[in-house]
C-alpha atoms as a PDB file:
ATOM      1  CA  UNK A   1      61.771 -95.546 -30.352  1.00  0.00           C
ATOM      2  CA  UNK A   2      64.958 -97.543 -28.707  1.00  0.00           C
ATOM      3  CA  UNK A   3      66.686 -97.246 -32.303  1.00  0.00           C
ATOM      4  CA  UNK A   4      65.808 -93.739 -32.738  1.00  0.00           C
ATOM      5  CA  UNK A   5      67.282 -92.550 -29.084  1.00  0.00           C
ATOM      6  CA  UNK A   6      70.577 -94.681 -30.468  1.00  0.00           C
ATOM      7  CA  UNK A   7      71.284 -92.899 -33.888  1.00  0.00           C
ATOM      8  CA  UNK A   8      70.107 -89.656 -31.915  1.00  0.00           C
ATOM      9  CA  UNK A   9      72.919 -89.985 -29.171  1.00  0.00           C
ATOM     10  CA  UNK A  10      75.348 -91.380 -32.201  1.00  0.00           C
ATOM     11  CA  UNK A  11      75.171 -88.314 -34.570  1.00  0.00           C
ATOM     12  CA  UNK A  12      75.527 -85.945 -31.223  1.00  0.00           C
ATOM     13  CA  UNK A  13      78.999 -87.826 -30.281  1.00  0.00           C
ATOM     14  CA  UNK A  14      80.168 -87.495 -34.042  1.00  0.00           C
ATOM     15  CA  UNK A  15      79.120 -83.664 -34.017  1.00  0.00           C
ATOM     16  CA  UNK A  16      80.609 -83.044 -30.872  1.00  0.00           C
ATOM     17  CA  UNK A  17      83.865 -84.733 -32.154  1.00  0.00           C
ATOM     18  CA  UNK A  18      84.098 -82.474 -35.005  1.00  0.00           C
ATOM     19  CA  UNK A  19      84.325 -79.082 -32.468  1.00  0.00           C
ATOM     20  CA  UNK A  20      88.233 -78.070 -32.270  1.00  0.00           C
ATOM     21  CA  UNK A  21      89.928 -79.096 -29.121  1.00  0.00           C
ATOM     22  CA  UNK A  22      89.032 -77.277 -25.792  1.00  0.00           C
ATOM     23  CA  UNK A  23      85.869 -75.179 -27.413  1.00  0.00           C
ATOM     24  CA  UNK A  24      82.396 -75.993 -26.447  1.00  0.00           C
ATOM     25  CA  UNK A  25      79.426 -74.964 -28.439  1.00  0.00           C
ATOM     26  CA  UNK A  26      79.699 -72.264 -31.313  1.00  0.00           C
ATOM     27  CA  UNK A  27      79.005 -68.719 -29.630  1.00  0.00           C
ATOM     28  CA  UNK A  28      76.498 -66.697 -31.862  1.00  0.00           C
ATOM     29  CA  UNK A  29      77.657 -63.442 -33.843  1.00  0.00           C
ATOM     30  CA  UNK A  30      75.028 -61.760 -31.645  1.00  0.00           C
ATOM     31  CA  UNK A  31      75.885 -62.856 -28.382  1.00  0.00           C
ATOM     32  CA  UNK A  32      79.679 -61.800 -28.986  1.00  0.00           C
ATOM     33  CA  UNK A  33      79.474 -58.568 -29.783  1.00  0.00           C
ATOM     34  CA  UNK A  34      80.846 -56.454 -27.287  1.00  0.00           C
ATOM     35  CA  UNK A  35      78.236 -53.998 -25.380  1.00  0.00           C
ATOM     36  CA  UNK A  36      78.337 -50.674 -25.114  1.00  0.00           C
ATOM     37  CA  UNK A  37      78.716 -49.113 -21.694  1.00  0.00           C
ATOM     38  CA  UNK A  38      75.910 -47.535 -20.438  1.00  0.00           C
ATOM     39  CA  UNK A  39      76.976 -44.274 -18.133  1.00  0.00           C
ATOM     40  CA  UNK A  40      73.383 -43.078 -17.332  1.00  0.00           C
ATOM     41  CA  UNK A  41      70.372 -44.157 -18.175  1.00  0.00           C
ATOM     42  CA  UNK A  42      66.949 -42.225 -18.299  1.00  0.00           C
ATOM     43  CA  UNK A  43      63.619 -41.671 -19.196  1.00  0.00           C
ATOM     44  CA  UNK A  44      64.190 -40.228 -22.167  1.00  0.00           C
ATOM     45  CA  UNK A  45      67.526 -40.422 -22.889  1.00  0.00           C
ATOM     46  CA  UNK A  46      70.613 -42.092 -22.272  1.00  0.00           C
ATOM     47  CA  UNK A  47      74.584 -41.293 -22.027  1.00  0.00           C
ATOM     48  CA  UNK A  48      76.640 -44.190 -23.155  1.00  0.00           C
ATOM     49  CA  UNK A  49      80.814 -44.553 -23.571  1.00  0.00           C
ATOM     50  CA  UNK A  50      81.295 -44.594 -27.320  1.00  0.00           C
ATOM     51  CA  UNK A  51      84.356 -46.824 -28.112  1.00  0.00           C
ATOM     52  CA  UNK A  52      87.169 -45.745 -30.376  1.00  0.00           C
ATOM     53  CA  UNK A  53      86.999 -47.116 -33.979  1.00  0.00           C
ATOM     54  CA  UNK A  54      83.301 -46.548 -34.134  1.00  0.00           C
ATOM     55  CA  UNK A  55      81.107 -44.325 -36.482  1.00  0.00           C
ATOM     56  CA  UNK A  56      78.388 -42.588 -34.868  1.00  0.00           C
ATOM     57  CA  UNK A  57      75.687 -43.065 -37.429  1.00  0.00           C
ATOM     58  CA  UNK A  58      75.262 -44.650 -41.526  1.00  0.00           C
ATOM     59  CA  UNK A  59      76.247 -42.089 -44.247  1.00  0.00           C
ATOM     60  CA  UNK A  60      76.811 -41.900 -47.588  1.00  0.00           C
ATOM     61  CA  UNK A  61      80.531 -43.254 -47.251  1.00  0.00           C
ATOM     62  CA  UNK A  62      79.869 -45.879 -44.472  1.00  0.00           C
ATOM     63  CA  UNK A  63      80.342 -49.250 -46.084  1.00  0.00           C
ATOM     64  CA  UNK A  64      76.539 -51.365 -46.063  1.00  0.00           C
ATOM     65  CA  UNK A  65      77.743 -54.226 -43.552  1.00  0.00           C
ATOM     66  CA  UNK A  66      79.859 -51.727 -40.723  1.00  0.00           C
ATOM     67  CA  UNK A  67      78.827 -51.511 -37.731  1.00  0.00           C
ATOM     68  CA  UNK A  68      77.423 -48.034 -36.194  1.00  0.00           C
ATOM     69  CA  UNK A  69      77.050 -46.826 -32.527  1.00  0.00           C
ATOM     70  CA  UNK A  70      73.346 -45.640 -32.938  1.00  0.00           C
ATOM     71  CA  UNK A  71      72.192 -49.451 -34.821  1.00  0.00           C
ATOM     72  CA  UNK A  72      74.530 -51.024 -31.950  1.00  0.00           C
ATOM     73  CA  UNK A  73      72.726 -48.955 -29.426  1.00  0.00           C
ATOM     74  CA  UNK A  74      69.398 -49.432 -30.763  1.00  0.00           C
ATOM     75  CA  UNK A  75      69.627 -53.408 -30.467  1.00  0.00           C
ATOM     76  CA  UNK A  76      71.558 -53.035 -27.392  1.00  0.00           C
ATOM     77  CA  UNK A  77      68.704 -51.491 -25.900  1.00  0.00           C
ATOM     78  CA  UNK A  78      65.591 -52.407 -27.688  1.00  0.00           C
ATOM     79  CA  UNK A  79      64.821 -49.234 -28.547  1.00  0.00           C
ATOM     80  CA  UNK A  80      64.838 -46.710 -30.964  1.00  0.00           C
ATOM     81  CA  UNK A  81      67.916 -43.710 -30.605  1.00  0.00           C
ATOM     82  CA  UNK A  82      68.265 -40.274 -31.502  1.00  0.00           C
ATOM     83  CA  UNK A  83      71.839 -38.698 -31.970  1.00  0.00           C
ATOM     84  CA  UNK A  84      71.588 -35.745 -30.104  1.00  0.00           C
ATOM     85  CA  UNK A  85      75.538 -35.095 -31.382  1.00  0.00           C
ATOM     86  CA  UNK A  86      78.455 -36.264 -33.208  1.00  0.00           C
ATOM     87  CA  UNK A  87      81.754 -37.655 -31.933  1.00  0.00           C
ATOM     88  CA  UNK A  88      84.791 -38.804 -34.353  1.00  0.00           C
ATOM     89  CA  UNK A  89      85.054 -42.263 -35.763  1.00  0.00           C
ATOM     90  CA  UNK A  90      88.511 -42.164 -33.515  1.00  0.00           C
ATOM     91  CA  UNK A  91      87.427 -40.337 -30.697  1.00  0.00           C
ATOM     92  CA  UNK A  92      86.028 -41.978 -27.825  1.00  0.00           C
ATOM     93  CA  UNK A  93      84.171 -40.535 -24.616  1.00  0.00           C
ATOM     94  CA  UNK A  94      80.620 -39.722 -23.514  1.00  0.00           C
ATOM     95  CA  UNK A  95      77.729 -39.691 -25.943  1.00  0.00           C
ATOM     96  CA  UNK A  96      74.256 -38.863 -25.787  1.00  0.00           C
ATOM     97  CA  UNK A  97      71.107 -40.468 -27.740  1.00  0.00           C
ATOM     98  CA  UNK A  98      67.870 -39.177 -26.874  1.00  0.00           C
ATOM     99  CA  UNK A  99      64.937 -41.619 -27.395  1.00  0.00           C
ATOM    100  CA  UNK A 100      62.470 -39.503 -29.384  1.00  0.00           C
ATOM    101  CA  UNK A 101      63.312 -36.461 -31.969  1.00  0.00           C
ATOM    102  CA  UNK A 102      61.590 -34.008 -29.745  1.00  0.00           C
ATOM    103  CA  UNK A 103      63.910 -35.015 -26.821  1.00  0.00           C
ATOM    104  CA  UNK A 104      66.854 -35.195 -29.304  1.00  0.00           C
ATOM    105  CA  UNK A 105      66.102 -31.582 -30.059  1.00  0.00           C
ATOM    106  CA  UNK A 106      66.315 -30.221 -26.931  1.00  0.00           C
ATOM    107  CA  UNK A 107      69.393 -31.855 -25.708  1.00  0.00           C
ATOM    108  CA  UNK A 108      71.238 -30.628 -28.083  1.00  0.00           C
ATOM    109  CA  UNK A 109      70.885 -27.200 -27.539  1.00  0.00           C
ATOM    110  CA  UNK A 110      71.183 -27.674 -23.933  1.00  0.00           C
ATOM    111  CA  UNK A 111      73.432 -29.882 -23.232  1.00  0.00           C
ATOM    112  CA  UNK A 112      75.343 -29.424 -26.815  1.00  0.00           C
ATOM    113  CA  UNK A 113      75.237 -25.374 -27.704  1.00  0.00           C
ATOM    114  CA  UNK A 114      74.436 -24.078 -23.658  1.00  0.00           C
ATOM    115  CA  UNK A 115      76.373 -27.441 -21.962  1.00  0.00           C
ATOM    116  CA  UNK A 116      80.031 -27.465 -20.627  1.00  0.00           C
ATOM    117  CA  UNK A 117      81.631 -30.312 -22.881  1.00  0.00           C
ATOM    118  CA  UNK A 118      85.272 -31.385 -21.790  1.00  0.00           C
ATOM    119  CA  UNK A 119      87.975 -33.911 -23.490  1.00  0.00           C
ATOM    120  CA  UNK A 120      91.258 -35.135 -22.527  1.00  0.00           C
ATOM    121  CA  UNK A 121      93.841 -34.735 -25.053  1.00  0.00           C
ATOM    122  CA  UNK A 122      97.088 -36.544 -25.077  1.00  0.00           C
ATOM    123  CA  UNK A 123      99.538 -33.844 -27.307  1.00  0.00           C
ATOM    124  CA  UNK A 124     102.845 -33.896 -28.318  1.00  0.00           C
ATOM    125  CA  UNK A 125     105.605 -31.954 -27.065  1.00  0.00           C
ATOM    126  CA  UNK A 126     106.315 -30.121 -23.607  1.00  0.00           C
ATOM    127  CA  UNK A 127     103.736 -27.551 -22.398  1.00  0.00           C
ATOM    128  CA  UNK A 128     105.097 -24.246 -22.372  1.00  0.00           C
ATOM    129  CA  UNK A 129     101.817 -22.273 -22.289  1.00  0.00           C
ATOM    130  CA  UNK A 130     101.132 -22.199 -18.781  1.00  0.00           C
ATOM    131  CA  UNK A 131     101.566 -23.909 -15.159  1.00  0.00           C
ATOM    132  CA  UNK A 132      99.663 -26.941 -14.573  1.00  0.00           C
ATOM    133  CA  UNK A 133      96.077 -25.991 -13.505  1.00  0.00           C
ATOM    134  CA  UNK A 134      96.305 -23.011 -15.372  1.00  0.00           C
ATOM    135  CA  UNK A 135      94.015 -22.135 -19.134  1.00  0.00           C
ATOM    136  CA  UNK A 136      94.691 -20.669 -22.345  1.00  0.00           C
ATOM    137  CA  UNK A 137      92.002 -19.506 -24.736  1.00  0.00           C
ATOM    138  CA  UNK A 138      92.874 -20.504 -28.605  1.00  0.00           C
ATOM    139  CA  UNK A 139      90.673 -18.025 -30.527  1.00  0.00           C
ATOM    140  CA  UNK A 140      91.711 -18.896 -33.934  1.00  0.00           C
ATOM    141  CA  UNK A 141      88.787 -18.817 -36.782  1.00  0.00           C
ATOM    142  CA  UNK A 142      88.388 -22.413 -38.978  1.00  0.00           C
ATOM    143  CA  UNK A 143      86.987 -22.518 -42.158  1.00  0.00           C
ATOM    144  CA  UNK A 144      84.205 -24.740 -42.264  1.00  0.00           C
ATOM    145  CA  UNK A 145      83.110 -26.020 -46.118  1.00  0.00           C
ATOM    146  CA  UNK A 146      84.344 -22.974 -47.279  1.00  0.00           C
ATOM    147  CA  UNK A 147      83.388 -20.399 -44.795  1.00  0.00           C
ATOM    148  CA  UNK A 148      85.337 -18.939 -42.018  1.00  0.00           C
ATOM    149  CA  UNK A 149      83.952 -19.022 -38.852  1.00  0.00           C
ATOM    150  CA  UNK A 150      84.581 -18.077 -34.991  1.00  0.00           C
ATOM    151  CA  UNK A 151      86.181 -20.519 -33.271  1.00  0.00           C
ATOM    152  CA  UNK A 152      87.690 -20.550 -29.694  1.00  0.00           C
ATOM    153  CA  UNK A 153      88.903 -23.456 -27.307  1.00  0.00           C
ATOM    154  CA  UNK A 154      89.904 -23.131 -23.871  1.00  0.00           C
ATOM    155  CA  UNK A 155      92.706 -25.423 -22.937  1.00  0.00           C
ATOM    156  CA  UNK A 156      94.332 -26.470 -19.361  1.00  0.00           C
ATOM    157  CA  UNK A 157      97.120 -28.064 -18.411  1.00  0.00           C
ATOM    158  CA  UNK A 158      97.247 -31.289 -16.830  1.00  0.00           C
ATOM    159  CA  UNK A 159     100.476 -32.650 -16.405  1.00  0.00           C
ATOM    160  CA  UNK A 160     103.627 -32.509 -18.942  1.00  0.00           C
ATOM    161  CA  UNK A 161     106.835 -34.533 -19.456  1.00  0.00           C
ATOM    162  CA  UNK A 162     109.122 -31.199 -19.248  1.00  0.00           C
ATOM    163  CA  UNK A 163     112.165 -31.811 -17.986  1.00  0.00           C
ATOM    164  CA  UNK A 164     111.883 -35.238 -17.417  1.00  0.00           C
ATOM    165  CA  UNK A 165     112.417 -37.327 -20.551  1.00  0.00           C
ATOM    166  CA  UNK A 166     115.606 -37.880 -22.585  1.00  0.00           C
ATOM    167  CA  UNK A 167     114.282 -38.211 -26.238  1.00  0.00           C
ATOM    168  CA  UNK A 168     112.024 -35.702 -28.151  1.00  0.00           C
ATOM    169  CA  UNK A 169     109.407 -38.451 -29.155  1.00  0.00           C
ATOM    170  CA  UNK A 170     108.644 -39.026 -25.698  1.00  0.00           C
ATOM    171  CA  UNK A 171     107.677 -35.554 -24.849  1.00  0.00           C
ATOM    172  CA  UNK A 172     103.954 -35.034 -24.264  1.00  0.00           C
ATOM    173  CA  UNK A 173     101.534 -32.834 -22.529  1.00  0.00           C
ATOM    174  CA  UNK A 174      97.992 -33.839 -20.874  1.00  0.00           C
ATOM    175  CA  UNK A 175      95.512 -31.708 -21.589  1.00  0.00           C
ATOM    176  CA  UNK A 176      91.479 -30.827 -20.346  1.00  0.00           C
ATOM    177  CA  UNK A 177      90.170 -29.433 -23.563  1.00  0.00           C
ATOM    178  CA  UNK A 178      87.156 -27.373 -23.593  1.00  0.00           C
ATOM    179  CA  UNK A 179      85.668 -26.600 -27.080  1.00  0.00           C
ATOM    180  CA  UNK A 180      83.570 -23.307 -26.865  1.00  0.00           C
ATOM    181  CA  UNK A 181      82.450 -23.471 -30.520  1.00  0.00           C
ATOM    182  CA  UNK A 182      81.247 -26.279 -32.049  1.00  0.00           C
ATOM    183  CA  UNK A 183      83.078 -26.091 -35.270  1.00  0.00           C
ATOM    184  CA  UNK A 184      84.459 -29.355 -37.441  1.00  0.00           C
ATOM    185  CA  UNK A 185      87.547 -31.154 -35.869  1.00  0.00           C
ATOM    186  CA  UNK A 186      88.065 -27.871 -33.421  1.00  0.00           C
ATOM    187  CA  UNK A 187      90.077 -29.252 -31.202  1.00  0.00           C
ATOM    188  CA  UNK A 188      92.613 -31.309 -33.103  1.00  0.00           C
ATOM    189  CA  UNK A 189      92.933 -28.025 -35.495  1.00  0.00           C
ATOM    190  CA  UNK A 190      94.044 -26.130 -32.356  1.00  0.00           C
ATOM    191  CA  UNK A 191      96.194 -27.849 -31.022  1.00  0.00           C
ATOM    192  CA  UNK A 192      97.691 -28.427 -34.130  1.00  0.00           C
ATOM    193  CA  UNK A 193      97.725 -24.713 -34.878  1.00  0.00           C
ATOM    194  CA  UNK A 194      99.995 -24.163 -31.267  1.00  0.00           C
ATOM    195  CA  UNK A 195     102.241 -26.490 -32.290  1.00  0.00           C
ATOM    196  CA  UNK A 196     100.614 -29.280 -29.714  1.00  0.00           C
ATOM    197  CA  UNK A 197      99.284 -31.763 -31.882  1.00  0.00           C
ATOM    198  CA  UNK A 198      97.086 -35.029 -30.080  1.00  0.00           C
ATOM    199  CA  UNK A 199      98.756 -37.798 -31.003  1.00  0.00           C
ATOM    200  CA  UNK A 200      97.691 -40.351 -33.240  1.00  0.00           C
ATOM    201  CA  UNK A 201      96.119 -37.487 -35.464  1.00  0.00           C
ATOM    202  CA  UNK A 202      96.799 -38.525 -39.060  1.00  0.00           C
ATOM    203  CA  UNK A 203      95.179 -35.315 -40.315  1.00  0.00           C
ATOM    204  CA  UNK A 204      96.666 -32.881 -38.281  1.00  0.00           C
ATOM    205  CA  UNK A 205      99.449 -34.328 -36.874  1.00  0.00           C
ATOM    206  CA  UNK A 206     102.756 -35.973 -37.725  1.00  0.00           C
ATOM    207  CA  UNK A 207     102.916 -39.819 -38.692  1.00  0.00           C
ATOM    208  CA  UNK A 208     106.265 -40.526 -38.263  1.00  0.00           C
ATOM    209  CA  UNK A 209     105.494 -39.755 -34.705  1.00  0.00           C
ATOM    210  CA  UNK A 210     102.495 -41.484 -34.475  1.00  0.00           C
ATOM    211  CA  UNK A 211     104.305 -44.571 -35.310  1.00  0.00           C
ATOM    212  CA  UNK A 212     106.736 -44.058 -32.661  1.00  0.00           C
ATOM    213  CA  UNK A 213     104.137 -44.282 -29.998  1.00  0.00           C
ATOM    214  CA  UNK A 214     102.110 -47.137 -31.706  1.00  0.00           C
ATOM    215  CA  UNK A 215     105.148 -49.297 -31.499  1.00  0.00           C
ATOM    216  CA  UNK A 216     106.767 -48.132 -28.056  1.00  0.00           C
ATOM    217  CA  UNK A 217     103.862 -47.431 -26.339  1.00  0.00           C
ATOM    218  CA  UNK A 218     101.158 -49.611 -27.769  1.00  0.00           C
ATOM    219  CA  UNK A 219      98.931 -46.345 -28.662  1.00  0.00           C
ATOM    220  CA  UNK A 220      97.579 -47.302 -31.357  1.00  0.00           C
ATOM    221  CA  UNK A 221      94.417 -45.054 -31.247  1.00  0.00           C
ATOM    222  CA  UNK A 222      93.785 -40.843 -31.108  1.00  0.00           C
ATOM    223  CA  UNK A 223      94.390 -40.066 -28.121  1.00  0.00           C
ATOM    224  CA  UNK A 224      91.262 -37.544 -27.362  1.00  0.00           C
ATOM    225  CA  UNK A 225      87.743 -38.621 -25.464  1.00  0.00           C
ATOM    226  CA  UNK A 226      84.740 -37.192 -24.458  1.00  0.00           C
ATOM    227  CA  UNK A 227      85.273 -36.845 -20.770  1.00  0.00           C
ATOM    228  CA  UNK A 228      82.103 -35.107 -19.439  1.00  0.00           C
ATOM    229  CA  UNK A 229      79.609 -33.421 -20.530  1.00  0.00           C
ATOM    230  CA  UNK A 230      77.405 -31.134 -18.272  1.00  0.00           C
ATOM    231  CA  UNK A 231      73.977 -28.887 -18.448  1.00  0.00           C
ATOM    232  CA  UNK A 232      70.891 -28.431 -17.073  1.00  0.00           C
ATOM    233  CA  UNK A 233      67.911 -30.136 -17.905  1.00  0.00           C
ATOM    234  CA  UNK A 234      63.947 -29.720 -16.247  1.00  0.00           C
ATOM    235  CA  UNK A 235      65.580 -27.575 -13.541  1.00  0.00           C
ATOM    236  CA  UNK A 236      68.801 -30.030 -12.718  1.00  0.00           C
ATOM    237  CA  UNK A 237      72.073 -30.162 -13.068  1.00  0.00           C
ATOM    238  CA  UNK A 238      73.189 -33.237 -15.193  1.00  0.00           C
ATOM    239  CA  UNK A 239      76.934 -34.517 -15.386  1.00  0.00           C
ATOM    240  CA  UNK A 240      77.850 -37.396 -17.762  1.00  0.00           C
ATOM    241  CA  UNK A 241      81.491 -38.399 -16.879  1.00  0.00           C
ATOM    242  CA  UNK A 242      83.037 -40.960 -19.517  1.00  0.00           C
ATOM    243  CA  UNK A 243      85.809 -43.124 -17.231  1.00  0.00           C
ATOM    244  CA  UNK A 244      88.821 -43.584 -19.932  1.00  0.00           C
ATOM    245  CA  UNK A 245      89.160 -46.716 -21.832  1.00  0.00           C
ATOM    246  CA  UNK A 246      91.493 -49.456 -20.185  1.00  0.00           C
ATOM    247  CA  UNK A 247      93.700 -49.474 -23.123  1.00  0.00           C
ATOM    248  CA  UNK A 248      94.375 -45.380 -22.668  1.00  0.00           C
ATOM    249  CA  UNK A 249      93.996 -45.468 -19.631  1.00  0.00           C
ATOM    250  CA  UNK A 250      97.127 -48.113 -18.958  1.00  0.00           C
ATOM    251  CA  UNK A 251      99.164 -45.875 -21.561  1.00  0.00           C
ATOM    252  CA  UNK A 252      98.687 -42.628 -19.510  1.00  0.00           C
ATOM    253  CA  UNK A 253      99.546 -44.320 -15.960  1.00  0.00           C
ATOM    254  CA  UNK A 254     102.852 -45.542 -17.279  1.00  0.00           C
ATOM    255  CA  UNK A 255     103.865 -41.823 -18.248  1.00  0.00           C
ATOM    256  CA  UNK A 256     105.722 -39.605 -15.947  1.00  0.00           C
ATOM    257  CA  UNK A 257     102.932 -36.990 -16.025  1.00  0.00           C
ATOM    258  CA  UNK A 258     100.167 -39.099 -15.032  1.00  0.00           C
ATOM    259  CA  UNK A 259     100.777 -38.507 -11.208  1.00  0.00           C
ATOM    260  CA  UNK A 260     100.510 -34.438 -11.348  1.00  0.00           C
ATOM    261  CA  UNK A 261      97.663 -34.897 -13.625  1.00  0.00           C
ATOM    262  CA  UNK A 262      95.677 -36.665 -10.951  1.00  0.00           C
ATOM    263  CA  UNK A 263      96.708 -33.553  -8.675  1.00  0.00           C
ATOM    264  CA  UNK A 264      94.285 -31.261 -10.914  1.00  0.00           C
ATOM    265  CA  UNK A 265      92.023 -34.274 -12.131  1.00  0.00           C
ATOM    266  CA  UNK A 266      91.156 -37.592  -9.679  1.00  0.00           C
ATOM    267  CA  UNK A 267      88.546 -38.341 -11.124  1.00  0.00           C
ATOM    268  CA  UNK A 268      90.896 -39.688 -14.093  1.00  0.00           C
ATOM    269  CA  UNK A 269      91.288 -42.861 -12.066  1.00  0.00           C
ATOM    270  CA  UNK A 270      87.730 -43.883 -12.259  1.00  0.00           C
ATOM    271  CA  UNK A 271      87.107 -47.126 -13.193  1.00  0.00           C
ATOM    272  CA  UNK A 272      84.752 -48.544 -16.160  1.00  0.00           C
ATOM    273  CA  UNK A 273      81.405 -48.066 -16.053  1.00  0.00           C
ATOM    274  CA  UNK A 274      78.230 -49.872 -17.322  1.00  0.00           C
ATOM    275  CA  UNK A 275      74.563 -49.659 -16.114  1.00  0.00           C
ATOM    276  CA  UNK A 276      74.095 -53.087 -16.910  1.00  0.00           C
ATOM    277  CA  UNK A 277      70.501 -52.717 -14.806  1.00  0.00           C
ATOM    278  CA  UNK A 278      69.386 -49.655 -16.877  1.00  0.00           C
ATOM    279  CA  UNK A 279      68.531 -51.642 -19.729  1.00  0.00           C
ATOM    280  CA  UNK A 280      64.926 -52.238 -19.759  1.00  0.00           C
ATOM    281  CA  UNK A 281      64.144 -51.900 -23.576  1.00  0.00           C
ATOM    282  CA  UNK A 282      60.969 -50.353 -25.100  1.00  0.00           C
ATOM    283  CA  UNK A 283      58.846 -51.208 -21.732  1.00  0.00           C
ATOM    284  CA  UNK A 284      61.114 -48.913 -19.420  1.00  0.00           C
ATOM    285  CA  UNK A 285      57.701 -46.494 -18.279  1.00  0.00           C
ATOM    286  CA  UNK A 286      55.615 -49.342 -18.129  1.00  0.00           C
ATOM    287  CA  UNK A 287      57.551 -50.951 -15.684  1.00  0.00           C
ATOM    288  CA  UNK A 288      58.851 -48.279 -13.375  1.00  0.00           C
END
């Protein structure tokens, strides 16, 4: 039993040896994965802050071993999601999964079709439109796989570089965008079709500017999330606010608009978010 304890204790040191300098022991794939933030968290549904650089669901295109917000979700919270809507695989911001279809179904026209759904846009080029406060509606039809269809988006002004920087690929706007329609891409067509168009956007937009603010302003990202999203639901008023990611965040608060923004919007300075409590898995009614 002595001898055994001995080689025991022996092949331990020699493993231990073999770890690279500093490390201690090997940290799962599982355990690393970053979590999702949780915003709100409810009976039958949840609101979570869906990262940039993350495809909602698994399609046809999505390569077999990528990771997907609903499967990271679903693990995260040991239990079973429902999409109730779409965001972009570059768009972050507020997100809702419903945790049953029947739920799923009517969220979405709620809170998706009858809901007040808001984004912040970073755009480039001065504002023009309008004082800062103040709306514009876009009513310009899109065609959608072939057909043409209504499609209108109201968009305020939050704060805009006018007047204050020196070079052109520095001048930006802020924007609260307010999509109206639900059509494909709405938004980023818009403002593309006024001559505003959010930066980063490779499809509508312009790359050689893009690259300018990747490698000046570390933006490396499309600079448009899901900020809230609002509706009633059994009788009450429900408002899922997305705080914006760190990384966006720092970008915004070193341009010269970001003060006059926070004049119209505070709430822009609200920190990150994450009901770590909220997740109670599969047993969630059983143990309230």
């Amino acid at each position: 039993m002595q001898r055994y304890v001995v080689l025991c204790t022996v092949y331990y040191c020699c493993w231990i040896a073999l770890l690279p300098s500093g490390n201690s022991l090997p940290t799962s794939k599982t355990s690393s994965r970053p979590r999702i933030p949780i915003i709100q968290y409810h009976d039958d549904w949840v609101c979570v802050n869906k990262p940039s650089g993350i495809t909602v669901h698994r399609g046809n295109g999505t390569p077999k071993h990528t990771s997907v917000l609903a499967s990271e979700v679903k693990r995260q919270l040991a239990r079973k999601v429902f999409p109730v809507h779409r965001l972009d695989h570059r768009t972050s911001g507020a997100m809702i999964f419903a945790f049953n279809s029947e739920m799923a179904g009517i969220l979405h026209d709620v809170a998706i079709r009858q809901g007040q759904k808001q984004y912040i846009a970073l755009v480039r080029g001065e504002w023009n439109n309008n004082e800062n406060g103040e709306s514009i509606l876009v009513d310009k039809p899109l065609v959608v796989k072939g057909v043409t269809k209504d499609a209108v988006t109201k968009f305020t002004l939050l704060g805009t570089t006018k007047g204050i920087t020196k070079t052109t690929d520095d001048r930006c706007s802020l924007l609260l965008c307010e999509p109206l329609t639900g059509r494909t891409h709405q938004i980023r067509r818009h403002a593309y079709a006024i001559g505003h168009p959010i930066i980063g956007e490779s499809q509508h937009g312009d790359n050689a500017f893009n690259r300018w603010w990747r490698k000046n302003r570390s933006l490396s990202r499309l600079a448009l999330h899901s900020w809230k999203i609002s509706f009633m639901l059994d009788g009450k008023q429900n408002e899922c606010i997305a705080p914006l990611p760190p990384k966006l965040k720092q970008v915004l608060e070193n341009l010269p608009l970001w003060e006059e923004s926070l004049e119209i919007e505070p709430q822009l300075v609200l920190d990150h978010v994450d009901k770590v409590d909220g997740t109670f898995g599969r047993n969630y009614n059983r143990r309230r």
